[in-house]
C-alpha atoms as a PDB file:
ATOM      1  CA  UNK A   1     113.622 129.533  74.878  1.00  0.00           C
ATOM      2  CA  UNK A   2     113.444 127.729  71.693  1.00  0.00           C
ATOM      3  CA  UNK A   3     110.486 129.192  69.747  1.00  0.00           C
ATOM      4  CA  UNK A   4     108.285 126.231  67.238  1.00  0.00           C
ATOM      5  CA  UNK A   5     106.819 127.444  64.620  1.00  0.00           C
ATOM      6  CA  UNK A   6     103.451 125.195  63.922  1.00  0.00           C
ATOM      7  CA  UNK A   7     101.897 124.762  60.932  1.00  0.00           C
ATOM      8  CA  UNK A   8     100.331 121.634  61.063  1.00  0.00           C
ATOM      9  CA  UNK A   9      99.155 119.362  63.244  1.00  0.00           C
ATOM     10  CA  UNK A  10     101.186 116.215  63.059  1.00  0.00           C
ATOM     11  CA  UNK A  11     104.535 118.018  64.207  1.00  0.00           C
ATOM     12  CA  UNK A  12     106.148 116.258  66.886  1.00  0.00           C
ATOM     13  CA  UNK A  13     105.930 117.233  70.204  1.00  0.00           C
ATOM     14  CA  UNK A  14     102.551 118.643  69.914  1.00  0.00           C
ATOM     15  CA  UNK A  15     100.582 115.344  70.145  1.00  0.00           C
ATOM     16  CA  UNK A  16     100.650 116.543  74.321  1.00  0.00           C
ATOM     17  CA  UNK A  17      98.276 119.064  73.921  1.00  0.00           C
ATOM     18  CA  UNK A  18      96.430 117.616  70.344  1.00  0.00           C
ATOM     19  CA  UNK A  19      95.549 113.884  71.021  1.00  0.00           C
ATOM     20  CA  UNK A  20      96.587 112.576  74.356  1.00  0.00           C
ATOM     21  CA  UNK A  21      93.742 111.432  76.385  1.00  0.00           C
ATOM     22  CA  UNK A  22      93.863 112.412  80.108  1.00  0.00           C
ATOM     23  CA  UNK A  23      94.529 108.822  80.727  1.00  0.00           C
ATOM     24  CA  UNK A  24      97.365 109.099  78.369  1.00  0.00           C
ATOM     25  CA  UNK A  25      98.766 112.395  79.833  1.00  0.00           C
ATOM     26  CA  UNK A  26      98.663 110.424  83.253  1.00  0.00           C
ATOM     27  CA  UNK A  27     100.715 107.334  82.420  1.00  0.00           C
ATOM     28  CA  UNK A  28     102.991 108.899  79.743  1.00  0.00           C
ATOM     29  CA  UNK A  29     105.639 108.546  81.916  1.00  0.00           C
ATOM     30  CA  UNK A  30     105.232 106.111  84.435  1.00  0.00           C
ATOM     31  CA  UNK A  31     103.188 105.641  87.548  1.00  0.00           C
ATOM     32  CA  UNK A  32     102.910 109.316  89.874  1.00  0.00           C
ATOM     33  CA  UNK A  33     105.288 111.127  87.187  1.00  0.00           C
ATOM     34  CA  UNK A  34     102.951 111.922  84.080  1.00  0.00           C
ATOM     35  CA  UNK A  35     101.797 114.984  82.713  1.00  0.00           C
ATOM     36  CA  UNK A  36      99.042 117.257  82.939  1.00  0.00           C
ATOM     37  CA  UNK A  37      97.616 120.502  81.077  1.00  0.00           C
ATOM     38  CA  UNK A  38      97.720 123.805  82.813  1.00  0.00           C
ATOM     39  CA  UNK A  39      95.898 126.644  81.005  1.00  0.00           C
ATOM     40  CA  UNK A  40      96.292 130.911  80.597  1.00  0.00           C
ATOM     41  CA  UNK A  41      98.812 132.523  82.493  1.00  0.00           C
ATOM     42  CA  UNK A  42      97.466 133.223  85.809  1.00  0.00           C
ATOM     43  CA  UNK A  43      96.729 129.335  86.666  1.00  0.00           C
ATOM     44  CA  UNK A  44     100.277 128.649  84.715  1.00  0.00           C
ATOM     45  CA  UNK A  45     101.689 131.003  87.423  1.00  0.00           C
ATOM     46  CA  UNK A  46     100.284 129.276  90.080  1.00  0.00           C
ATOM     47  CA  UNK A  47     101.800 125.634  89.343  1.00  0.00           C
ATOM     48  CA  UNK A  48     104.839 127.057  88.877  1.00  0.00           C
ATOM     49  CA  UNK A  49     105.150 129.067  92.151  1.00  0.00           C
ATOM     50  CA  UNK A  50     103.685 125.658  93.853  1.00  0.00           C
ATOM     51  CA  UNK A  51     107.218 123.741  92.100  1.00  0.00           C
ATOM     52  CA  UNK A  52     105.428 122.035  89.494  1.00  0.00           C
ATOM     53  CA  UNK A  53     107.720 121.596  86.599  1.00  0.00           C
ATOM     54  CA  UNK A  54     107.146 122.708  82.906  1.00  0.00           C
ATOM     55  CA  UNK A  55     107.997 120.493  79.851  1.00  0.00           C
ATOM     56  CA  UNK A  56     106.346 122.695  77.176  1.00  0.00           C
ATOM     57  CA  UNK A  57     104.707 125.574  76.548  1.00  0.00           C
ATOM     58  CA  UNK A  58     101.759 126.221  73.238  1.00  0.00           C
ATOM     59  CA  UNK A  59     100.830 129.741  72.316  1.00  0.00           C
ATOM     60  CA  UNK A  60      99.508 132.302  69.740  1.00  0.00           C
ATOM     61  CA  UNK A  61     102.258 133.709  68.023  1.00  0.00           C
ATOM     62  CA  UNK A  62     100.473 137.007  68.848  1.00  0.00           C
ATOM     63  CA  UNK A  63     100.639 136.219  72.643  1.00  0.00           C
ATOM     64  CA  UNK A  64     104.830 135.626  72.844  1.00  0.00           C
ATOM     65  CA  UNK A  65     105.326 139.456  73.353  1.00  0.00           C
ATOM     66  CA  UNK A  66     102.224 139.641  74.966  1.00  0.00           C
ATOM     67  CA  UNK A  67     100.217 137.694  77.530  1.00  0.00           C
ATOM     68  CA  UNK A  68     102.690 134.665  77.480  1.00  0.00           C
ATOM     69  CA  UNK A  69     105.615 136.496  77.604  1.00  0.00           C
ATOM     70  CA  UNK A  70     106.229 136.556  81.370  1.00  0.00           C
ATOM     71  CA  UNK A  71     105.725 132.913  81.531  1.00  0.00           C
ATOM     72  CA  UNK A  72     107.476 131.814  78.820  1.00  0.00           C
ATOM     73  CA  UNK A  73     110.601 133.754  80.159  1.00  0.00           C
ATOM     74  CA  UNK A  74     110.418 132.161  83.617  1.00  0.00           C
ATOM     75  CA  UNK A  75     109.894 128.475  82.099  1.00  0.00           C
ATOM     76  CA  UNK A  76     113.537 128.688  80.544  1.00  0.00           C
ATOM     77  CA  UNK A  77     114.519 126.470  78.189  1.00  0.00           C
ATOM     78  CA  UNK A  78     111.710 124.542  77.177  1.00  0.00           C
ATOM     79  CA  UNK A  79     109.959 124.362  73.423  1.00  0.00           C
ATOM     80  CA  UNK A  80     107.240 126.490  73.063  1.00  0.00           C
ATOM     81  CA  UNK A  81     105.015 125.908  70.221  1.00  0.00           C
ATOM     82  CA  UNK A  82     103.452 128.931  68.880  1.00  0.00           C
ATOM     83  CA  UNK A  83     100.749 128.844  65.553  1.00  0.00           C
ATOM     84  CA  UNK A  84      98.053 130.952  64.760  1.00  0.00           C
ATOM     85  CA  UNK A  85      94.269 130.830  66.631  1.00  0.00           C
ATOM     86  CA  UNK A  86      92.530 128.770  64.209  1.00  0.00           C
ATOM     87  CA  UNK A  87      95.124 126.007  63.868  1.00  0.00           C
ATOM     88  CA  UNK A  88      95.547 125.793  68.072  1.00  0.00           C
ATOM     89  CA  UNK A  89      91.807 125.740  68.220  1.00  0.00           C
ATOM     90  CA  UNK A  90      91.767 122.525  65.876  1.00  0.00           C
ATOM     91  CA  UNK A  91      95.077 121.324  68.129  1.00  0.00           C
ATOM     92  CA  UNK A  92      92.436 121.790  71.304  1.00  0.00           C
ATOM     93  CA  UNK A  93      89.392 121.469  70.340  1.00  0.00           C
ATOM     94  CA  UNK A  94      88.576 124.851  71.428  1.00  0.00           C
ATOM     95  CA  UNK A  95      89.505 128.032  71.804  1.00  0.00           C
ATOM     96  CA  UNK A  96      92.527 128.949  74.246  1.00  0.00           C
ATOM     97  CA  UNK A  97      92.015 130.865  77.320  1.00  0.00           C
ATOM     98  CA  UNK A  98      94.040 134.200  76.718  1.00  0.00           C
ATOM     99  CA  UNK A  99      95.815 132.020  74.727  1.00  0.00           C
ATOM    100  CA  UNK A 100      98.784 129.997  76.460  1.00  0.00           C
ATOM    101  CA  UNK A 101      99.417 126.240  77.179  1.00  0.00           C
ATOM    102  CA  UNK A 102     101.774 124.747  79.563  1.00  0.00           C
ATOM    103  CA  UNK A 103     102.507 120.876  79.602  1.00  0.00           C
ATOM    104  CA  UNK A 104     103.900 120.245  83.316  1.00  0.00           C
ATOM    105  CA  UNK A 105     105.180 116.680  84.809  1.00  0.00           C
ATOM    106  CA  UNK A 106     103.025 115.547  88.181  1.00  0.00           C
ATOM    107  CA  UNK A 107     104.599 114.956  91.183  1.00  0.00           C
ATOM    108  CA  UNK A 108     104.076 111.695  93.605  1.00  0.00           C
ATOM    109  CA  UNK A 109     101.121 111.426  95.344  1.00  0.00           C
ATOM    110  CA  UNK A 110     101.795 111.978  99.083  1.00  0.00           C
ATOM    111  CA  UNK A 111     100.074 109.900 101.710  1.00  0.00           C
ATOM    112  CA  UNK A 112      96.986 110.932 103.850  1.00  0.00           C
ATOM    113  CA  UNK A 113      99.457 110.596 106.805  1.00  0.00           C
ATOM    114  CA  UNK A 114     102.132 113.605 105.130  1.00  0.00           C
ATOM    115  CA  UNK A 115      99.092 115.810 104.588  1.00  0.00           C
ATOM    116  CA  UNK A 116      96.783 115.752 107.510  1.00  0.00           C
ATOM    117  CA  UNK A 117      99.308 115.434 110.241  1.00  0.00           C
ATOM    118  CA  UNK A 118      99.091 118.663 111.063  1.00  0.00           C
ATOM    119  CA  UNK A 119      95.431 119.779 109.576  1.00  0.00           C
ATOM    120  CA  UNK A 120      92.237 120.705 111.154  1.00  0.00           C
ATOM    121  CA  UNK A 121      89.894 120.804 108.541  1.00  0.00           C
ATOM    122  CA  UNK A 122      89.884 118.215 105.636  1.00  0.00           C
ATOM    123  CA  UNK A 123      87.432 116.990 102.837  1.00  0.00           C
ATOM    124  CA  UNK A 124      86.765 114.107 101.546  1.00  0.00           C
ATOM    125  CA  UNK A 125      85.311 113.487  98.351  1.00  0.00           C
ATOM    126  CA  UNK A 126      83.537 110.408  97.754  1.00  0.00           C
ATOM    127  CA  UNK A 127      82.999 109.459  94.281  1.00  0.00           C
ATOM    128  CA  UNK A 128      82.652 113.084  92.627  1.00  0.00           C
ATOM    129  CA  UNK A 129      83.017 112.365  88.995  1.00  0.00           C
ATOM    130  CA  UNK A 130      82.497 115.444  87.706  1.00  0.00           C
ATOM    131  CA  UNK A 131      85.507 117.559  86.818  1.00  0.00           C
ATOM    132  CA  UNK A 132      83.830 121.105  86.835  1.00  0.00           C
ATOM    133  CA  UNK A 133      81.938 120.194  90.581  1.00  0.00           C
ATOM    134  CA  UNK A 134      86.224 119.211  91.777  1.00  0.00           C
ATOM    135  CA  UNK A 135      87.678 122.394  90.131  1.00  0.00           C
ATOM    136  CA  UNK A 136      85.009 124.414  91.870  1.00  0.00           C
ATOM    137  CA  UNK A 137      85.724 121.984  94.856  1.00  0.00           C
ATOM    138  CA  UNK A 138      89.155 122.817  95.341  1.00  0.00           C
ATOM    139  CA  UNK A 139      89.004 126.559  94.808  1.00  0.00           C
ATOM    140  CA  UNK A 140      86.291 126.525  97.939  1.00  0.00           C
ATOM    141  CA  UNK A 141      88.796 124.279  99.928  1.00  0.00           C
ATOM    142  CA  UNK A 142      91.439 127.100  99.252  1.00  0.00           C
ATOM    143  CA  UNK A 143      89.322 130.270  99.925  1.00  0.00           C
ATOM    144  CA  UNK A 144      87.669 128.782 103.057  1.00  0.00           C
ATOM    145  CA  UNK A 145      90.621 127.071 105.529  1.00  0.00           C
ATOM    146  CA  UNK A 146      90.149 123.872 104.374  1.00  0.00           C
ATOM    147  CA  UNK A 147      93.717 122.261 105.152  1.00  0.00           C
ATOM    148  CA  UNK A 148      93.853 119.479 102.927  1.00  0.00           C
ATOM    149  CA  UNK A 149      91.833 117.397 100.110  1.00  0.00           C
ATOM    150  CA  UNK A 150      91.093 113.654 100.129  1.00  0.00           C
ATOM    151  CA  UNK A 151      89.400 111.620  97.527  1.00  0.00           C
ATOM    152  CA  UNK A 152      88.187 108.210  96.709  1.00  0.00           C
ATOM    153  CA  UNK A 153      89.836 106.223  93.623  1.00  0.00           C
ATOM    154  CA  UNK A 154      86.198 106.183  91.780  1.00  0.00           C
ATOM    155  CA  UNK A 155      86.716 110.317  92.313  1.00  0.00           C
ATOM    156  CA  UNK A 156      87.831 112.586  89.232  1.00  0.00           C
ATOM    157  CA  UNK A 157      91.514 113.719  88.803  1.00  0.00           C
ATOM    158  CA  UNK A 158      91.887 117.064  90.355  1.00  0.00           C
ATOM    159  CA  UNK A 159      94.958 117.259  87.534  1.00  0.00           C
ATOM    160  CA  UNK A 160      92.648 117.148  84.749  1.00  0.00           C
ATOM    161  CA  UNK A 161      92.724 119.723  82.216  1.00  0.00           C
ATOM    162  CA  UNK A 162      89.482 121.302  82.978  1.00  0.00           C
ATOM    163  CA  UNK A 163      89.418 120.657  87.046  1.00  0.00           C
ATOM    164  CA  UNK A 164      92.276 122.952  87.266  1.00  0.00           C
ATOM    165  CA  UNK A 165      90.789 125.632  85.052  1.00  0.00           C
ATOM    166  CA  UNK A 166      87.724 125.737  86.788  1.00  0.00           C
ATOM    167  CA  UNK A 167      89.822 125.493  90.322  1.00  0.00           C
ATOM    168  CA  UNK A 168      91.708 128.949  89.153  1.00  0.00           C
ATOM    169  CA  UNK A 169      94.637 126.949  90.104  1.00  0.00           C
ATOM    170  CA  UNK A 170      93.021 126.183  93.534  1.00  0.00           C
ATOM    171  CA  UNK A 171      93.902 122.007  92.587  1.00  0.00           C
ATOM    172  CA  UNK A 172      98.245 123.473  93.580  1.00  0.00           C
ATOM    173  CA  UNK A 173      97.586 125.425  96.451  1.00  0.00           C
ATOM    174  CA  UNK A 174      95.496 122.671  98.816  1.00  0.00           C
ATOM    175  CA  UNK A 175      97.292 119.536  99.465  1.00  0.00           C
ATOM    176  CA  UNK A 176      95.612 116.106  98.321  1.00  0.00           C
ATOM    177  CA  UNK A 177      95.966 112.681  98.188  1.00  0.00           C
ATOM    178  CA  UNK A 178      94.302 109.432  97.065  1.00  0.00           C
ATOM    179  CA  UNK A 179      92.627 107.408 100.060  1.00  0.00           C
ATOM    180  CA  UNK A 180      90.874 103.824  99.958  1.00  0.00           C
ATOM    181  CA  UNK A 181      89.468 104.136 103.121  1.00  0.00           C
ATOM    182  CA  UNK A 182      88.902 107.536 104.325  1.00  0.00           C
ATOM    183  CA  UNK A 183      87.276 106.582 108.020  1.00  0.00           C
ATOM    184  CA  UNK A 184      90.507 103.811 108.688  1.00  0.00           C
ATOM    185  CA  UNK A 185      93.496 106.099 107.203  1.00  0.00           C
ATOM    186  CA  UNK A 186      91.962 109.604 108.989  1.00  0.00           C
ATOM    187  CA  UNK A 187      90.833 108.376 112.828  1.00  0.00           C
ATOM    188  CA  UNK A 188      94.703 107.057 113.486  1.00  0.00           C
ATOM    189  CA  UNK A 189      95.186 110.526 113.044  1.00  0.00           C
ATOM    190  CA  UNK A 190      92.489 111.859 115.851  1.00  0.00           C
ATOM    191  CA  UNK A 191      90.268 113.159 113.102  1.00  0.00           C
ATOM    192  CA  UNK A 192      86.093 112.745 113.519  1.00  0.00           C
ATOM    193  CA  UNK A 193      83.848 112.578 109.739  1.00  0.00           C
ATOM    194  CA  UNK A 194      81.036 114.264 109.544  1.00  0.00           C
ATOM    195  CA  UNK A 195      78.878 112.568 106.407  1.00  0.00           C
ATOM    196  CA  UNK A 196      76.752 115.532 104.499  1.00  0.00           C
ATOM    197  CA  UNK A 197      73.582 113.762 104.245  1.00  0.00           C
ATOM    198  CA  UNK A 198      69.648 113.983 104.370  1.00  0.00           C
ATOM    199  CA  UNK A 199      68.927 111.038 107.147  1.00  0.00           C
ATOM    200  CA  UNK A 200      66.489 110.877 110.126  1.00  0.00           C
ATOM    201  CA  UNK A 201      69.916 111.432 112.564  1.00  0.00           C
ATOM    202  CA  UNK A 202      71.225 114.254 110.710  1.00  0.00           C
ATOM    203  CA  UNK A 203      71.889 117.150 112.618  1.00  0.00           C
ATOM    204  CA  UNK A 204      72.009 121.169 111.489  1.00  0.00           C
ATOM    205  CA  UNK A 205      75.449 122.111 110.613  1.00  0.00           C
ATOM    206  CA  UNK A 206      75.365 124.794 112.906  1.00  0.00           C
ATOM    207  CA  UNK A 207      75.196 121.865 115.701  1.00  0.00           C
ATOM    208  CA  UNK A 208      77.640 123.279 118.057  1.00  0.00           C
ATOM    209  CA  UNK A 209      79.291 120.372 118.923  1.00  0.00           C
ATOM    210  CA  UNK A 210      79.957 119.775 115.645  1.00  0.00           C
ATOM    211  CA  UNK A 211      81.723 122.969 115.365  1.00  0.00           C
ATOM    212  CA  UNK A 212      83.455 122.694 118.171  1.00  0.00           C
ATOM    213  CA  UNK A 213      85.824 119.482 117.088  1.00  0.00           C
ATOM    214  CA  UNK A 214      89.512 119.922 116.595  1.00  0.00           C
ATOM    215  CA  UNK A 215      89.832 117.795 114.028  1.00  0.00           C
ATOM    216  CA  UNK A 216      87.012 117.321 111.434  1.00  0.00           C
ATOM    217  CA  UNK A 217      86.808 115.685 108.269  1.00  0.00           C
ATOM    218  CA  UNK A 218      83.852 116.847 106.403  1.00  0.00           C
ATOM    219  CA  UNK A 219      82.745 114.100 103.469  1.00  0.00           C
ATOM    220  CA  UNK A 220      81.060 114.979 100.723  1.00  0.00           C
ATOM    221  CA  UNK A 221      78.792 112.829  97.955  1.00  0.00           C
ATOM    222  CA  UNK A 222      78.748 111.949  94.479  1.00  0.00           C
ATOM    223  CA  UNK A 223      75.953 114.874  92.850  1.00  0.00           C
ATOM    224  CA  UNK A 224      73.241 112.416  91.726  1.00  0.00           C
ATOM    225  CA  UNK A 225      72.656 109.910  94.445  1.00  0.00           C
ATOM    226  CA  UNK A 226      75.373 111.245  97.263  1.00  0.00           C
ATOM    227  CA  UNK A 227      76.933 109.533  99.497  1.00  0.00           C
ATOM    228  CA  UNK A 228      77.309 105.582 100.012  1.00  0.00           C
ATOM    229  CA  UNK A 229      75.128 104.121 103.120  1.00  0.00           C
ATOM    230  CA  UNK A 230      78.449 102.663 104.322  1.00  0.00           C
ATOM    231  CA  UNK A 231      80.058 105.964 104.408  1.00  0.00           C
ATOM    232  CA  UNK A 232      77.384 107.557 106.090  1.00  0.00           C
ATOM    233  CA  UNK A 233      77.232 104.747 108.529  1.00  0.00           C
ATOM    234  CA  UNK A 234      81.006 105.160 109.302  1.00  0.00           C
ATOM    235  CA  UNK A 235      80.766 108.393 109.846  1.00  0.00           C
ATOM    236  CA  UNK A 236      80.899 109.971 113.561  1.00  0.00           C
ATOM    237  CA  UNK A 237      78.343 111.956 112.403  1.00  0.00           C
ATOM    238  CA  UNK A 238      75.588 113.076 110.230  1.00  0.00           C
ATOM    239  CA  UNK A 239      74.876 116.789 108.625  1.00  0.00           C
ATOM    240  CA  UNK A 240      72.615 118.514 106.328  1.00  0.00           C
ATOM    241  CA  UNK A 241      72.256 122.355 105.750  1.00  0.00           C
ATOM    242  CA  UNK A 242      69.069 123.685 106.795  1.00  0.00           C
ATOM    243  CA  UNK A 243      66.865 124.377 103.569  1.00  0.00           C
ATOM    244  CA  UNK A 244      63.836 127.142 102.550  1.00  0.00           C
ATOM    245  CA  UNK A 245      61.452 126.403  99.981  1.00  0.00           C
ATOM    246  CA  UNK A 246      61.081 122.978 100.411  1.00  0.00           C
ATOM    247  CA  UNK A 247      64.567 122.747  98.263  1.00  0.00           C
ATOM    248  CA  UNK A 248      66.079 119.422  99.700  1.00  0.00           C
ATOM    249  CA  UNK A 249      69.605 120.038  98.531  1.00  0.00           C
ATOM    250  CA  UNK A 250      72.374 121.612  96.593  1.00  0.00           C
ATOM    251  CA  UNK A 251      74.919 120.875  94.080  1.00  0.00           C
ATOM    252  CA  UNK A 252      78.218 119.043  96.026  1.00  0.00           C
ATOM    253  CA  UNK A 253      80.390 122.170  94.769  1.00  0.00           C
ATOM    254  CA  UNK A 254      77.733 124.714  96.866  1.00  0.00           C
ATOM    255  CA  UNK A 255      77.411 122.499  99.968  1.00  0.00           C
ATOM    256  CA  UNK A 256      80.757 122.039 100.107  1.00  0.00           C
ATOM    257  CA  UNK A 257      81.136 125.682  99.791  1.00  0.00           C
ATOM    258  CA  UNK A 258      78.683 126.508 102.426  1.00  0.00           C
ATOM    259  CA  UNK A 259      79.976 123.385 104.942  1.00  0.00           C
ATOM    260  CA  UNK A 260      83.567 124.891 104.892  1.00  0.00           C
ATOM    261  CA  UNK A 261      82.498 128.586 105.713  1.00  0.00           C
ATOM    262  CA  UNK A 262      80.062 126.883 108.565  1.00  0.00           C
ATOM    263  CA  UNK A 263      83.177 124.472 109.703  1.00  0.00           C
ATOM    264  CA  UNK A 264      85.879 125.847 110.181  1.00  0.00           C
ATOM    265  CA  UNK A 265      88.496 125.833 112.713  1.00  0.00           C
ATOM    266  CA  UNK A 266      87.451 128.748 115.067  1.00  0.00           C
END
């Protein structure tokens, strides 16, 4: 592996980590084939046992015999650009995560078709903006049998930096995909929706018919105002989790949580 001594921050090649905006990293090469930011070791390991491909690697030169080593030795021959902690914090922004960096090319974006075919349990995330509410998202999708991830265009990119870092490297291991229309693209497919949502028809989660569909796509809202009247009103049906304290609601990332553990497959 060809080791890059930094010293500076205008030396080529490190403008990936330094100054490329996610947009940037997304488009840098061309529709579904961009870059994104993988960080420390253990979520590094991940993407690369789910075939993502590295393109290079930025360390502390104390971590190259250390806590990058193993990585660095299975990315092969790649540039990895190694510097001292205060100069990659000012590359950053911030300080690096047991200190390792790993730029790594996307793939294309499968269809809903390629990655629900065979699922049971899906979620769909409607407008969730926030990258820290995905991360946590996807690493409850993982943990609790959810079989696959969809999300609307006005949703956050599960590939951004901190999404995945948050996600423990959840965001590799669940398959996802872009929809437009979540209701059209999923009931070809014999799914049902269940909208999570405080209404006068919503029923407990614990509903036993609910819980007893094969197929169920569980659709979740943005955190502030939830989800769209038109996606509740498309939806087969209508849910909310049963509350104490007079506590109306939780953050998407918890209900999620808590919706996946009370809906899935049996």
């Amino acid at each position: 592996m060809p080791i890059v001594n930094i010293t500076s921050l205008t030396h080529p090649g490190v403008e990936v980590f330094s100054s490329l905006t996610e947009p940037q990293l997304r488009n840098s090469l061309g529709k579904d084939r961009g870059l994104f930011i993988a960080e420390s070791p253990k979520v590094i390991d991940v993407a690369l046992r789910s075939g993502y491909e590295p393109v290079s690697l930025m360390c502390e030169r104390r971590h190259v015999e250390g806590d990058a080593r193993a990585i660095i030795e299975r990315c092969g021959d790649i540039p990895v650009f190694v510097g001292d902690r205060n100069l990659l914090a000012s590359l950053t922004g911030y300080a690096l995560t047991r200190g390792v960096l790993c730029a790594m090319r996307r793939r294309p974006c499968p269809s809903v078709a390629d990655i629900c075919g065979d699922a049971h349990r899906v979620v769909v995330i409607n407008g969730v903006v926030d990258t820290t509410n995905i991360g946590a998202i996807f690493r409850s999708a993982a943990a609790l049998g959810i079989d696959a991830v969809l999300l609307t265009r006005n949703s956050c990119d599960p590939l951004n930096r901190r999404s995945i870092r948050v996600s423990m490297g959840s965001v590799f291991l669940v398959p996802w995909a872009w929809t437009d229309s979540p209701e059209a693209d999923l009931r070809p497919l014999g799914f049902k929706t269940v909208a999570m949502a405080l209404t006068d028809n919503s029923v407990s989660i614990d509903d036993a018919k609910l819980c007893a569909e094969d197929r169920l796509a569980i659709v979740m809202g943005t955190e502030g105002d939830g989800l769209p009247q038109e996606a509740i009103a498309a939806a087969d049906y209508v849910a909310r989790i049963p509350m104490s304290h007079q506590v109306d609601s939780l953050n998407v990332a918890a209900a999620a949580a808590v919706a996946f553990w009370q809906l899935r497959k049996k």
